[in-house]
PDB file of N, CA and C in Angstrom:
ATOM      1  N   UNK A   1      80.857-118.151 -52.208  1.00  0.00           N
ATOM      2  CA  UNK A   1      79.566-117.859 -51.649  1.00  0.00           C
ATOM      3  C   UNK A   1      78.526-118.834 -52.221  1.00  0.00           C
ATOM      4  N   UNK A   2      77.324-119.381 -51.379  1.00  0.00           N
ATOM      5  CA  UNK A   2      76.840-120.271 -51.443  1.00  0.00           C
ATOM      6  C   UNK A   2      75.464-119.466 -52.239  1.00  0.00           C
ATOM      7  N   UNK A   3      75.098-120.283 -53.899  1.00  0.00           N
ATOM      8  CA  UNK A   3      74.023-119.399 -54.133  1.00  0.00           C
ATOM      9  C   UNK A   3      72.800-121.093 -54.398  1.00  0.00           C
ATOM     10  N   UNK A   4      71.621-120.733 -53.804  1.00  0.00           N
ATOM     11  CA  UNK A   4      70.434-121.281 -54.101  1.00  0.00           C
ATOM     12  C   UNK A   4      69.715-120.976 -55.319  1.00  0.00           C
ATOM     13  N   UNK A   5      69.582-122.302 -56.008  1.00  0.00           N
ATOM     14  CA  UNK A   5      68.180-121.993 -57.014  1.00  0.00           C
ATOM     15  C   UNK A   5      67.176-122.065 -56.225  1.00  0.00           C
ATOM     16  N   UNK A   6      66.534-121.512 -57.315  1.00  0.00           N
ATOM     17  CA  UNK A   6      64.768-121.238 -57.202  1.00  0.00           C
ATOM     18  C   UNK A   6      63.865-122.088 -58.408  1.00  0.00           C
ATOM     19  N   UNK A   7      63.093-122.244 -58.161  1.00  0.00           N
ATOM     20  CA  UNK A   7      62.265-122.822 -59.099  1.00  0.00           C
ATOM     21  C   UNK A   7      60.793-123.487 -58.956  1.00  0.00           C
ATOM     22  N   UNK A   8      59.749-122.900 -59.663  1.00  0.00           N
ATOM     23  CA  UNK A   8      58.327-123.309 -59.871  1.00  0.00           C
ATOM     24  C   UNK A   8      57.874-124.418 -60.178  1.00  0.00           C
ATOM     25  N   UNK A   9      56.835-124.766 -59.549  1.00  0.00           N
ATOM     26  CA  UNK A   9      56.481-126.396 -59.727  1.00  0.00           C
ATOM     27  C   UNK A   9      54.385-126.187 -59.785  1.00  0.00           C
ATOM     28  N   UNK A  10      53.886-126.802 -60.490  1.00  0.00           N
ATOM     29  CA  UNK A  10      52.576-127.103 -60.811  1.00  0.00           C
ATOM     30  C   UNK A  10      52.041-128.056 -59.880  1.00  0.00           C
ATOM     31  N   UNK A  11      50.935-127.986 -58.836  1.00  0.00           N
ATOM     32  CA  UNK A  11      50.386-129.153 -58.490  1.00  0.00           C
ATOM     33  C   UNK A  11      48.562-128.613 -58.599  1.00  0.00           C
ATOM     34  N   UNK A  12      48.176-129.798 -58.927  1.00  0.00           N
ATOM     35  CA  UNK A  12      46.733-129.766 -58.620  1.00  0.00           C
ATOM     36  C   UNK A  12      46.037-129.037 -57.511  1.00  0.00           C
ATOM     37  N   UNK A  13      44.790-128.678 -57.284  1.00  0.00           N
ATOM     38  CA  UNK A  13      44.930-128.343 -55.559  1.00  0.00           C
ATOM     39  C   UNK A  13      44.688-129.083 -54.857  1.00  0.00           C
ATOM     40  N   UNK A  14      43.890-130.213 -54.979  1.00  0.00           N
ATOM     41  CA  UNK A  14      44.294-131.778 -54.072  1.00  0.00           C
ATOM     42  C   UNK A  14      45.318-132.301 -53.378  1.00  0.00           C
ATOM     43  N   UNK A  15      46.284-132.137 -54.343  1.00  0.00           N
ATOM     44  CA  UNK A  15      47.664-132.666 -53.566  1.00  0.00           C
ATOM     45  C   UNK A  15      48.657-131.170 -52.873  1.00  0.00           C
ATOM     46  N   UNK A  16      47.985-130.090 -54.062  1.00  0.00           N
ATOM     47  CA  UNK A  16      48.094-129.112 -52.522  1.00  0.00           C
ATOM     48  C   UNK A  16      48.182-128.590 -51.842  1.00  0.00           C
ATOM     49  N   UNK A  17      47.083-129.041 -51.418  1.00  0.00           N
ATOM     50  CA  UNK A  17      46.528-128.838 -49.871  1.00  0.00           C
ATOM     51  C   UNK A  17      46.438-130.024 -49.226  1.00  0.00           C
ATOM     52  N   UNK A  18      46.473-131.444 -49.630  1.00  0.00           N
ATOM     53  CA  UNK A  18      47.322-132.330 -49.630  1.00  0.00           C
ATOM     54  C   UNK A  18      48.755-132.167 -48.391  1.00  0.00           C
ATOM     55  N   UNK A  19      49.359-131.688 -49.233  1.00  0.00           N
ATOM     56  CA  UNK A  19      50.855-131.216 -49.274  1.00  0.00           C
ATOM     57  C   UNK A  19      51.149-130.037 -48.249  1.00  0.00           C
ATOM     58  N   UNK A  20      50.251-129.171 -48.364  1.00  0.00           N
ATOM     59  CA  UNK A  20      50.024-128.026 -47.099  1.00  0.00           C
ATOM     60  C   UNK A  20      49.612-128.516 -45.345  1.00  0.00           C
ATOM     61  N   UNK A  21      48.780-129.511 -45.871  1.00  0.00           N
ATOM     62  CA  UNK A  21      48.094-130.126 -44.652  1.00  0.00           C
ATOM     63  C   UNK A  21      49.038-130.931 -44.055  1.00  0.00           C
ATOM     64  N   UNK A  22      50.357-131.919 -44.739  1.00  0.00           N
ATOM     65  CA  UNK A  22      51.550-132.544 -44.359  1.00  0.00           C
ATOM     66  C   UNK A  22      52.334-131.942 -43.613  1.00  0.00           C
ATOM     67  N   UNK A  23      52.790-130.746 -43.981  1.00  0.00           N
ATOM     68  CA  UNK A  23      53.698-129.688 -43.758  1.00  0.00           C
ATOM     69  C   UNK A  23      53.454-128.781 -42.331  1.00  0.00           C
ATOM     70  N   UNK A  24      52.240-128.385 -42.457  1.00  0.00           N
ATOM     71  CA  UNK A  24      51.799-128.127 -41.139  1.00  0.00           C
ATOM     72  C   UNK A  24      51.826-129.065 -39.994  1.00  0.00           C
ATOM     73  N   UNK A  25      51.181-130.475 -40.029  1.00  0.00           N
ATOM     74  CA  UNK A  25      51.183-131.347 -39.373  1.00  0.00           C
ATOM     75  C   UNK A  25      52.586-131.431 -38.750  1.00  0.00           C
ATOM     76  N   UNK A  26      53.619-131.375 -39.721  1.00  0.00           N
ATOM     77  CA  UNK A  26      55.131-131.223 -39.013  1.00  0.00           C
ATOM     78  C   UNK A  26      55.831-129.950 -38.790  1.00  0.00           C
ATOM     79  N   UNK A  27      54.702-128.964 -38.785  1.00  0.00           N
ATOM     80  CA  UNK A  27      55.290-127.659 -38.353  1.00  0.00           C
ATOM     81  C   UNK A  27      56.564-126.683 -39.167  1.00  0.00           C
ATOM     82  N   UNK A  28      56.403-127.210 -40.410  1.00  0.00           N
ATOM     83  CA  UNK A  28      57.070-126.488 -41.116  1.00  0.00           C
ATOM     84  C   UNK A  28      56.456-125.809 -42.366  1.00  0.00           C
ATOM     85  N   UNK A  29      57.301-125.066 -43.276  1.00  0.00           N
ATOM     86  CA  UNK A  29      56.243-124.420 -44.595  1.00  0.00           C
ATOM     87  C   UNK A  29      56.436-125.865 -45.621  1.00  0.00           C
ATOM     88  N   UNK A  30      55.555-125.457 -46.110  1.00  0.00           N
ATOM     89  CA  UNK A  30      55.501-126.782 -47.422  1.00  0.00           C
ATOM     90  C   UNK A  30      56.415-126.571 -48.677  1.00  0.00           C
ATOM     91  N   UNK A  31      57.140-125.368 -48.378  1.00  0.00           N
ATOM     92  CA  UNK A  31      58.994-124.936 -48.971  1.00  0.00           C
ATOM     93  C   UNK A  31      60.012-125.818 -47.876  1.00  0.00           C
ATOM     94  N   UNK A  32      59.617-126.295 -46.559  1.00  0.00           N
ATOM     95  CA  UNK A  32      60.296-126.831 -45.956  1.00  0.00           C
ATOM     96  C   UNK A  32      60.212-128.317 -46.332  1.00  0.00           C
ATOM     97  N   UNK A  33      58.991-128.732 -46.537  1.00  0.00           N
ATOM     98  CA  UNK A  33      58.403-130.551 -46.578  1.00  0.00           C
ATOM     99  C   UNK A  33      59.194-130.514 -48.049  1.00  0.00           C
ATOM    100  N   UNK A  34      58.552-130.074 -49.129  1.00  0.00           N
ATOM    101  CA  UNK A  34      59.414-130.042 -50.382  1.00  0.00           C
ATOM    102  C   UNK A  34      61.229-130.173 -50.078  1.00  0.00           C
ATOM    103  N   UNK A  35      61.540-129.213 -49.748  1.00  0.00           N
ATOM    104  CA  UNK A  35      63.268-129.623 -49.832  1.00  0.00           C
ATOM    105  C   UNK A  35      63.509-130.657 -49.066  1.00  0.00           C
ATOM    106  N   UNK A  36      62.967-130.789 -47.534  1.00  0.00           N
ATOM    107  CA  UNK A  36      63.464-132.688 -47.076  1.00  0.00           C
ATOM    108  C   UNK A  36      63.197-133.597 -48.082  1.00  0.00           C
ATOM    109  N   UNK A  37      61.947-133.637 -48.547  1.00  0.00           N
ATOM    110  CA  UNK A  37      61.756-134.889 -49.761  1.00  0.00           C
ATOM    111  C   UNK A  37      62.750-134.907 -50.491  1.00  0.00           C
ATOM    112  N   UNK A  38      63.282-134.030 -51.369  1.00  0.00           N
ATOM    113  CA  UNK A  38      64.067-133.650 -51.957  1.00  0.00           C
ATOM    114  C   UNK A  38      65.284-134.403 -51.457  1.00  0.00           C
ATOM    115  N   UNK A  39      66.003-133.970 -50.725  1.00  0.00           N
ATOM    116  CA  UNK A  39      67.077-134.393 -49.985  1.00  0.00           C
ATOM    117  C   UNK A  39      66.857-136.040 -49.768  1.00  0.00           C
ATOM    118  N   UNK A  40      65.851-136.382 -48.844  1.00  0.00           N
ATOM    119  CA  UNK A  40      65.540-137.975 -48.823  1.00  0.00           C
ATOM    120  C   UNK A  40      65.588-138.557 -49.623  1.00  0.00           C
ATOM    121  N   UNK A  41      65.322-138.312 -51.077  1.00  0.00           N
ATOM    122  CA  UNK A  41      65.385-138.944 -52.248  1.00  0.00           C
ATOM    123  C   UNK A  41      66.534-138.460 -53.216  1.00  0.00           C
ATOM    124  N   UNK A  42      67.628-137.934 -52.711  1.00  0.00           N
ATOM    125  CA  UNK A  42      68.475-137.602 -53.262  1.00  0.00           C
ATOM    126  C   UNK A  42      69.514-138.886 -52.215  1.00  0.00           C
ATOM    127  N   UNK A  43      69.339-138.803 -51.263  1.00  0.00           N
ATOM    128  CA  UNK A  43      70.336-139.439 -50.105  1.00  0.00           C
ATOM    129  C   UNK A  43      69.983-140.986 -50.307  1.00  0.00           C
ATOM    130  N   UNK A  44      68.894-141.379 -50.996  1.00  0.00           N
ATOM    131  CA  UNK A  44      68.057-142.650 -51.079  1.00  0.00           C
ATOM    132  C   UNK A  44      69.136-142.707 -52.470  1.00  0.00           C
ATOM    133  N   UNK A  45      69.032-142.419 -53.210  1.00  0.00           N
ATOM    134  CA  UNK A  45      69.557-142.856 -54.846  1.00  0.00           C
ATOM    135  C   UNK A  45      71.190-143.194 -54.292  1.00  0.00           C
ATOM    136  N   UNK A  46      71.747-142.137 -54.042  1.00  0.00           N
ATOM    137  CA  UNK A  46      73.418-141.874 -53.651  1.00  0.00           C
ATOM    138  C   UNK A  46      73.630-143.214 -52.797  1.00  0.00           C
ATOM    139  N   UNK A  47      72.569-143.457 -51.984  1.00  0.00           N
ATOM    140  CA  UNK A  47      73.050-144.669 -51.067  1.00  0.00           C
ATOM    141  C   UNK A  47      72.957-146.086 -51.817  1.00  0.00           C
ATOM    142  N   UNK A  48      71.786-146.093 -52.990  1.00  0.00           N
ATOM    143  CA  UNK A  48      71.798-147.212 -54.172  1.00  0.00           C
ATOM    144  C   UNK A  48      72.822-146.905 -55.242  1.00  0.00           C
ATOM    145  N   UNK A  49      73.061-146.131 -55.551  1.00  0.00           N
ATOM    146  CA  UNK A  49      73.839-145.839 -56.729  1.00  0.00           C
ATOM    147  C   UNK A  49      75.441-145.029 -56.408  1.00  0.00           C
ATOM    148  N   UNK A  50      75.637-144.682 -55.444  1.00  0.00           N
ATOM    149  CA  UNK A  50      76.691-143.831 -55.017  1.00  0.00           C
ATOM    150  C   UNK A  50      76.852-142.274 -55.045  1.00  0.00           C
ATOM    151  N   UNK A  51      77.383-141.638 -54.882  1.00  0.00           N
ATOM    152  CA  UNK A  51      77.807-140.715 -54.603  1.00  0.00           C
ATOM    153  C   UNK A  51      77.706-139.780 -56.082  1.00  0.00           C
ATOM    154  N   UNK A  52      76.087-138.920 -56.504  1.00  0.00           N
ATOM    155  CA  UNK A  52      76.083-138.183 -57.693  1.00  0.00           C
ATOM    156  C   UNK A  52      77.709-136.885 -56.908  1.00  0.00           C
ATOM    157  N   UNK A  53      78.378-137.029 -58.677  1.00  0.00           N
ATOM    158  CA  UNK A  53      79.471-136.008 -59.150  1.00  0.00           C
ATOM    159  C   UNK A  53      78.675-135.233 -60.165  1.00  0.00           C
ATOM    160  N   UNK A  54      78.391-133.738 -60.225  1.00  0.00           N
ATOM    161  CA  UNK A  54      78.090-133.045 -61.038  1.00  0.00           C
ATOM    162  C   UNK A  54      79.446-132.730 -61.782  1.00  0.00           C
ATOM    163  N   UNK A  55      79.235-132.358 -63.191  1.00  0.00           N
ATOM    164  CA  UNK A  55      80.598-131.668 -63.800  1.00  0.00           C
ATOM    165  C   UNK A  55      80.188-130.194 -63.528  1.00  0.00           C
ATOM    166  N   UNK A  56      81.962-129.337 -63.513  1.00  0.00           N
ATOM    167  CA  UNK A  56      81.735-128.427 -62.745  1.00  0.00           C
ATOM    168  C   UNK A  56      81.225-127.110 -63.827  1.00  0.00           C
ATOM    169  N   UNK A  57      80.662-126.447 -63.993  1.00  0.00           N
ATOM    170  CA  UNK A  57      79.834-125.370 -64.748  1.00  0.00           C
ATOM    171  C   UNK A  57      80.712-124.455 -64.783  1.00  0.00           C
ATOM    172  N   UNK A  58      81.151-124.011 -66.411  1.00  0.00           N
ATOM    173  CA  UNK A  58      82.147-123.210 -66.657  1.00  0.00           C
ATOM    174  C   UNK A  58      82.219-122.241 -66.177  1.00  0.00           C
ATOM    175  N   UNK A  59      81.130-121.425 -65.823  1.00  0.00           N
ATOM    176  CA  UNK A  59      80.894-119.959 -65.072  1.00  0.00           C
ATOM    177  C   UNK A  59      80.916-119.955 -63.799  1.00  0.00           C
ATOM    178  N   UNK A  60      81.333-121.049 -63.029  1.00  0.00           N
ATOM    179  CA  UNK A  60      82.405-121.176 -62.026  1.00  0.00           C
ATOM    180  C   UNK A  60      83.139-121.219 -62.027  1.00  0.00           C
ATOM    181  N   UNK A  61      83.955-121.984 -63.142  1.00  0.00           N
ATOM    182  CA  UNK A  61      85.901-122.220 -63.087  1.00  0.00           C
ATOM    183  C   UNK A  61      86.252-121.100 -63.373  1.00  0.00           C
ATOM    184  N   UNK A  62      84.973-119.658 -64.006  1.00  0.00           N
ATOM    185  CA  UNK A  62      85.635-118.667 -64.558  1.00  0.00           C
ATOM    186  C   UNK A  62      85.931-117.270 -63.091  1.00  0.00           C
ATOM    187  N   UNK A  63      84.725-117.990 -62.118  1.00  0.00           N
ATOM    188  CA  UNK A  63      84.932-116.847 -60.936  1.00  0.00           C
ATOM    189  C   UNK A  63      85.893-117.433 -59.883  1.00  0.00           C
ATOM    190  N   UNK A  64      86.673-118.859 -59.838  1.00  0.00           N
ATOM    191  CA  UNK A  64      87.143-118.966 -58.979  1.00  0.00           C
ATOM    192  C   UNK A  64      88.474-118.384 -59.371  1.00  0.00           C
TER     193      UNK A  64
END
């Protein structure tokens, strides 16, 4: 089963509402604009650097 983190982030209110005003503009929540960036700059590195391998987290090898 597929589990998501969560996690809090600090911005000024400039960037946002900034950042709110982006998000809307493309019709999504600014939980949506955040994870594409995310992803774009994850897919940007992998394509310079290759393919990130995480090591696998013991409290998985212990539920599979």
């Amino acid at each position: 089963m597929r589990k998501d983190s969560v996690f809090q982030m600090r911005l000024d209110d400039n960037n946002f509402a900034k950042s709110k005003f982006v998000a809307e503009a493309k019709g999504i929540s600014l939980a949506g604009l955040l994870r594409m960036l995310l992803l774009k700059e994850i897919e940007a590195y992998e394509k310079e650097y290759g393919e990130i391998v995480l090591p696998e987290k013991e409290s998985e090898d212990k539920s599979n």
